[in-house]
Every structure is written in C-alpha cells, then in structure tokens.
C-alpha atoms as a PDB file:
ATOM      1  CA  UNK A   1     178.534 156.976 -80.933  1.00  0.00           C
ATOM      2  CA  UNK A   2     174.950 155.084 -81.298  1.00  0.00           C
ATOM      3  CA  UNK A   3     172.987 158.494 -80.027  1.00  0.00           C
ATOM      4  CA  UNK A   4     174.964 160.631 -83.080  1.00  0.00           C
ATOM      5  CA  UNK A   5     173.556 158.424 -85.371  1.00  0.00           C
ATOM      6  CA  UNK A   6     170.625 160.239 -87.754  1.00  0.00           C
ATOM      7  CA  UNK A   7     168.402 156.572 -87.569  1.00  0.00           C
ATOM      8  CA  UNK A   8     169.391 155.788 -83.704  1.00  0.00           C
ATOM      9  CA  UNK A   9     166.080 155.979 -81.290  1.00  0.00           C
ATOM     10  CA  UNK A  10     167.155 159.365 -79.396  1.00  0.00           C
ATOM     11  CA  UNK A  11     166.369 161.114 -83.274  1.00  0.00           C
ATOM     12  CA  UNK A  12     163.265 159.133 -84.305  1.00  0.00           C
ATOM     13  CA  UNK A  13     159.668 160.864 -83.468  1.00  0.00           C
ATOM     14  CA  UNK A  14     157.729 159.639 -80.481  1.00  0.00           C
ATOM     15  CA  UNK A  15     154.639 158.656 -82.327  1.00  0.00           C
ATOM     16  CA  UNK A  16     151.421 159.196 -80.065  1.00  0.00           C
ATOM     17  CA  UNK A  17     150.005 156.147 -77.968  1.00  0.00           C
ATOM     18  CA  UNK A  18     146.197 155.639 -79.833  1.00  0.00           C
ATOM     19  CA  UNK A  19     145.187 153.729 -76.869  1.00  0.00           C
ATOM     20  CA  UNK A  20     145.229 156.491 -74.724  1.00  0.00           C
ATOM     21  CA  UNK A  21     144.731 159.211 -77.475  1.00  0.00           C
ATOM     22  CA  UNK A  22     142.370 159.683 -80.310  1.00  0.00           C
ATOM     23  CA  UNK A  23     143.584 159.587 -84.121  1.00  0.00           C
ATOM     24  CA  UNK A  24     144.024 162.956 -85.427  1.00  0.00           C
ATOM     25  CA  UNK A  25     140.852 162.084 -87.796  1.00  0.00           C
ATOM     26  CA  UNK A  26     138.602 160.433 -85.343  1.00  0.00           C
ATOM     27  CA  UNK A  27     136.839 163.508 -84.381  1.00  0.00           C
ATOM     28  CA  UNK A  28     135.997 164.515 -88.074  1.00  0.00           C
ATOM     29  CA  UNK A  29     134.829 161.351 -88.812  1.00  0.00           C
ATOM     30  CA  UNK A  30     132.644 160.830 -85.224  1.00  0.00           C
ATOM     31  CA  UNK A  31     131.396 164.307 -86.420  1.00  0.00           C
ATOM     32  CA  UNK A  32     131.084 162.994 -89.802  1.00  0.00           C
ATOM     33  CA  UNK A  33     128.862 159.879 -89.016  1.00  0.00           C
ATOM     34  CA  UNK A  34     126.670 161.715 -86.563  1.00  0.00           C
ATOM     35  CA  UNK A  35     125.623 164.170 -89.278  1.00  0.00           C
ATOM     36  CA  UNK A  36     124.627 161.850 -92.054  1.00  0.00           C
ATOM     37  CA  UNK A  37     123.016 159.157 -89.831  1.00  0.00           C
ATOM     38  CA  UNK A  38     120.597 160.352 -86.943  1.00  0.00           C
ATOM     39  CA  UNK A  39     121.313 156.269 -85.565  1.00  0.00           C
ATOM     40  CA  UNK A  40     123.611 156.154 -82.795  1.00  0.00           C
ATOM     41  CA  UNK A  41     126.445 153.335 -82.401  1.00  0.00           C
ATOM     42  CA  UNK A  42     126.159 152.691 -85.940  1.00  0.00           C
ATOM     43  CA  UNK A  43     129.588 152.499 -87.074  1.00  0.00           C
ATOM     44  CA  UNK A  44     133.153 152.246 -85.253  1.00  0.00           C
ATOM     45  CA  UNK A  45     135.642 154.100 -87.966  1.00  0.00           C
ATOM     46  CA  UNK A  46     139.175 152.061 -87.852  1.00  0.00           C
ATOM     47  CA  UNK A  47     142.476 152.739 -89.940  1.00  0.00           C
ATOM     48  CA  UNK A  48     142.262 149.616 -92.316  1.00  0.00           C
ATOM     49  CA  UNK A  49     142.480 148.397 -95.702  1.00  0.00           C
ATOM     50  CA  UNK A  50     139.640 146.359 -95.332  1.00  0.00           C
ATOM     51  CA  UNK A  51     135.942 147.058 -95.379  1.00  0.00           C
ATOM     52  CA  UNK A  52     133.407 145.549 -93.331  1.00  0.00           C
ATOM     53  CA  UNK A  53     129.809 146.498 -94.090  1.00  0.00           C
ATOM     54  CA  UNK A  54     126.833 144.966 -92.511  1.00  0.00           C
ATOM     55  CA  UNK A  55     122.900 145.855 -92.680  1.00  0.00           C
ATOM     56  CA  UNK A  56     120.411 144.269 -90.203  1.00  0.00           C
ATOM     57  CA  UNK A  57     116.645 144.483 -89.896  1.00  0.00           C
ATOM     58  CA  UNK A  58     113.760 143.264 -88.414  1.00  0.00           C
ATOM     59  CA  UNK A  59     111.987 140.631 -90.317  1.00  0.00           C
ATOM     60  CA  UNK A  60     109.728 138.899 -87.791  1.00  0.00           C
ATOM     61  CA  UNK A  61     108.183 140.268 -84.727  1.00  0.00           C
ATOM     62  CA  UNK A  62     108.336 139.225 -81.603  1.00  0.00           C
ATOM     63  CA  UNK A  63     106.662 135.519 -80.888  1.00  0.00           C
ATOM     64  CA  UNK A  64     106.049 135.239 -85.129  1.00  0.00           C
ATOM     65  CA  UNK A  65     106.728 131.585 -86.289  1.00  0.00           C
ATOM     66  CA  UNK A  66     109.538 131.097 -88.535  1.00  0.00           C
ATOM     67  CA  UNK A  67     109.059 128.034 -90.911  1.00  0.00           C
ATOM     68  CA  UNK A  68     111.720 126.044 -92.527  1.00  0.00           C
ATOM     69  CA  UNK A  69     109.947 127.967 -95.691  1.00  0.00           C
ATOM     70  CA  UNK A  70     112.786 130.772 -94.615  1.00  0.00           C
ATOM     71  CA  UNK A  71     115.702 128.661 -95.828  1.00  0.00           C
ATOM     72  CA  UNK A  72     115.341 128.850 -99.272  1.00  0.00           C
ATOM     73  CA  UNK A  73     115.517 132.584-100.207  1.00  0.00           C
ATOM     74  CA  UNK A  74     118.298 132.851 -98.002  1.00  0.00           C
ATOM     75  CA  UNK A  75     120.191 130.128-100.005  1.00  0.00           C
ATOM     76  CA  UNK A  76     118.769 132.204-103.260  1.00  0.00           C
ATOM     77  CA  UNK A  77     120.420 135.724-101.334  1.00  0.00           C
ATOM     78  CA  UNK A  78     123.464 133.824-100.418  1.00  0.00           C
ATOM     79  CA  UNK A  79     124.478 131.818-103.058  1.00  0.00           C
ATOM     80  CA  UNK A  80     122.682 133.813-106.015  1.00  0.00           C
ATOM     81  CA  UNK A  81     122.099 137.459-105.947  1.00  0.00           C
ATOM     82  CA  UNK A  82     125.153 138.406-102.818  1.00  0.00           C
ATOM     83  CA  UNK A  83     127.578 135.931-103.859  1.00  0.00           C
ATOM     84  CA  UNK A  84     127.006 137.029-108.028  1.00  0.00           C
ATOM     85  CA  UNK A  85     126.349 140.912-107.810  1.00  0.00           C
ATOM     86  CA  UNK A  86     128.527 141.999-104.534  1.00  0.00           C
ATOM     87  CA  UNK A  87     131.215 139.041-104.647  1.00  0.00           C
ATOM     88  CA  UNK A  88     131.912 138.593-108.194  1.00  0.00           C
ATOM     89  CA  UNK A  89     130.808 141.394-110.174  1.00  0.00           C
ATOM     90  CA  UNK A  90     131.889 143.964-107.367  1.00  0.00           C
ATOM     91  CA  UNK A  91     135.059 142.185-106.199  1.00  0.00           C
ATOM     92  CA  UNK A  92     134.334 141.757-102.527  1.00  0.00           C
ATOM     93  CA  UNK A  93     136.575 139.140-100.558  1.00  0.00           C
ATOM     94  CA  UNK A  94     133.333 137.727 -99.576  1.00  0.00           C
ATOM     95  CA  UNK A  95     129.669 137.779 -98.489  1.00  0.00           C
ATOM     96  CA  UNK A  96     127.307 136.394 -95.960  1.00  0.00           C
ATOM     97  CA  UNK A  97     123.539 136.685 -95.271  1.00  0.00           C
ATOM     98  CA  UNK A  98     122.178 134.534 -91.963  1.00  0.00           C
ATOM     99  CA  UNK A  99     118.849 134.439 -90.094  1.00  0.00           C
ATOM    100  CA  UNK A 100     119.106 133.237 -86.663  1.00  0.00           C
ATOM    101  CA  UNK A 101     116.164 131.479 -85.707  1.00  0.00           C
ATOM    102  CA  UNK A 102     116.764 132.462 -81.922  1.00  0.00           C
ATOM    103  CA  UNK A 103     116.552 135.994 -82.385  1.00  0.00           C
ATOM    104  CA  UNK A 104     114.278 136.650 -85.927  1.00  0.00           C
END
C-alpha cells in the first residue's frame, strides 16, 4: 500500500551524492575563476547564502620590525572605515581586519 503512494520513497528522485560527485555548476564556475584570476587556489565556490570575502597581502618583509605603532590604523580600519563603509552602509553581517605579529 506504502510503495503506491505518489510521496512514498520508491517514487521520490535519488538526488546525487556531492561527496562523491561534483555539482552540476562546479565545473563552470572552476572554469569561471581560472579565467578571470591567473592566481591559483584562490577561491573554493560553495552553494550558500552567505558570503565570505577575504583579501591578504604582504605588508612587511621578512625579518622587518613591527612596532606597536601598527595598532592604531588597524583600530582606525577596524572600527572606522570597515566597520562604517562595508558593515553599516553596505549591510554586511560583519567585518574584521587583523595583523598577526608572527607572520607580518
């Protein structure tokens, strides 16, 4: 009786496993990616409603001192310009700018 019913599992789809498969878009967006940024393992694309965006750089080289001079514009970049023009103005959920004295 169960099986004859329109909503019972033998009459649902069997919806692919995406651990062992790829998304249907993954390729066009791999493709994507690698033709607007010549930068390899730059992005991971994910099926989300949330954005995570991040931008890194080099501001010290290696064996450069790092005063305590550093923590000020960072408070400035957190707390003033990120927090006012991406977080409020832009409606992100949040922000964050850090310098890690370890690794410049």
């Amino acid at each position: 009786f169960v099986s004859s019913m329109a909503d019972s599992p033998a009459h649902r789809p069997v919806l692919p496993d995406f651990y062992k498969v790829d998304h249907p878009w993954m390729e066009k967006a791999i493709n994507e990616m690698q033709a607007l940024s010549p930068l390899q393992d730059e992005g991971i694309p994910i099926s989300s409603r949330v954005s995570y965006i991040g931008k890194s750089g080099l501001l010290y080289h290696e064996g450069e001192k790092v005063s305590g001079n550093t923590c000020a514009p960072m408070q400035f970049l957190r707390k003033g310009y990120l927090w006012d023009t991406v977080r409020a103005k832009n409606g992100a959920y949040g922000v964050m700018a850090s310098l890690d004295k370890m690794d410049g």
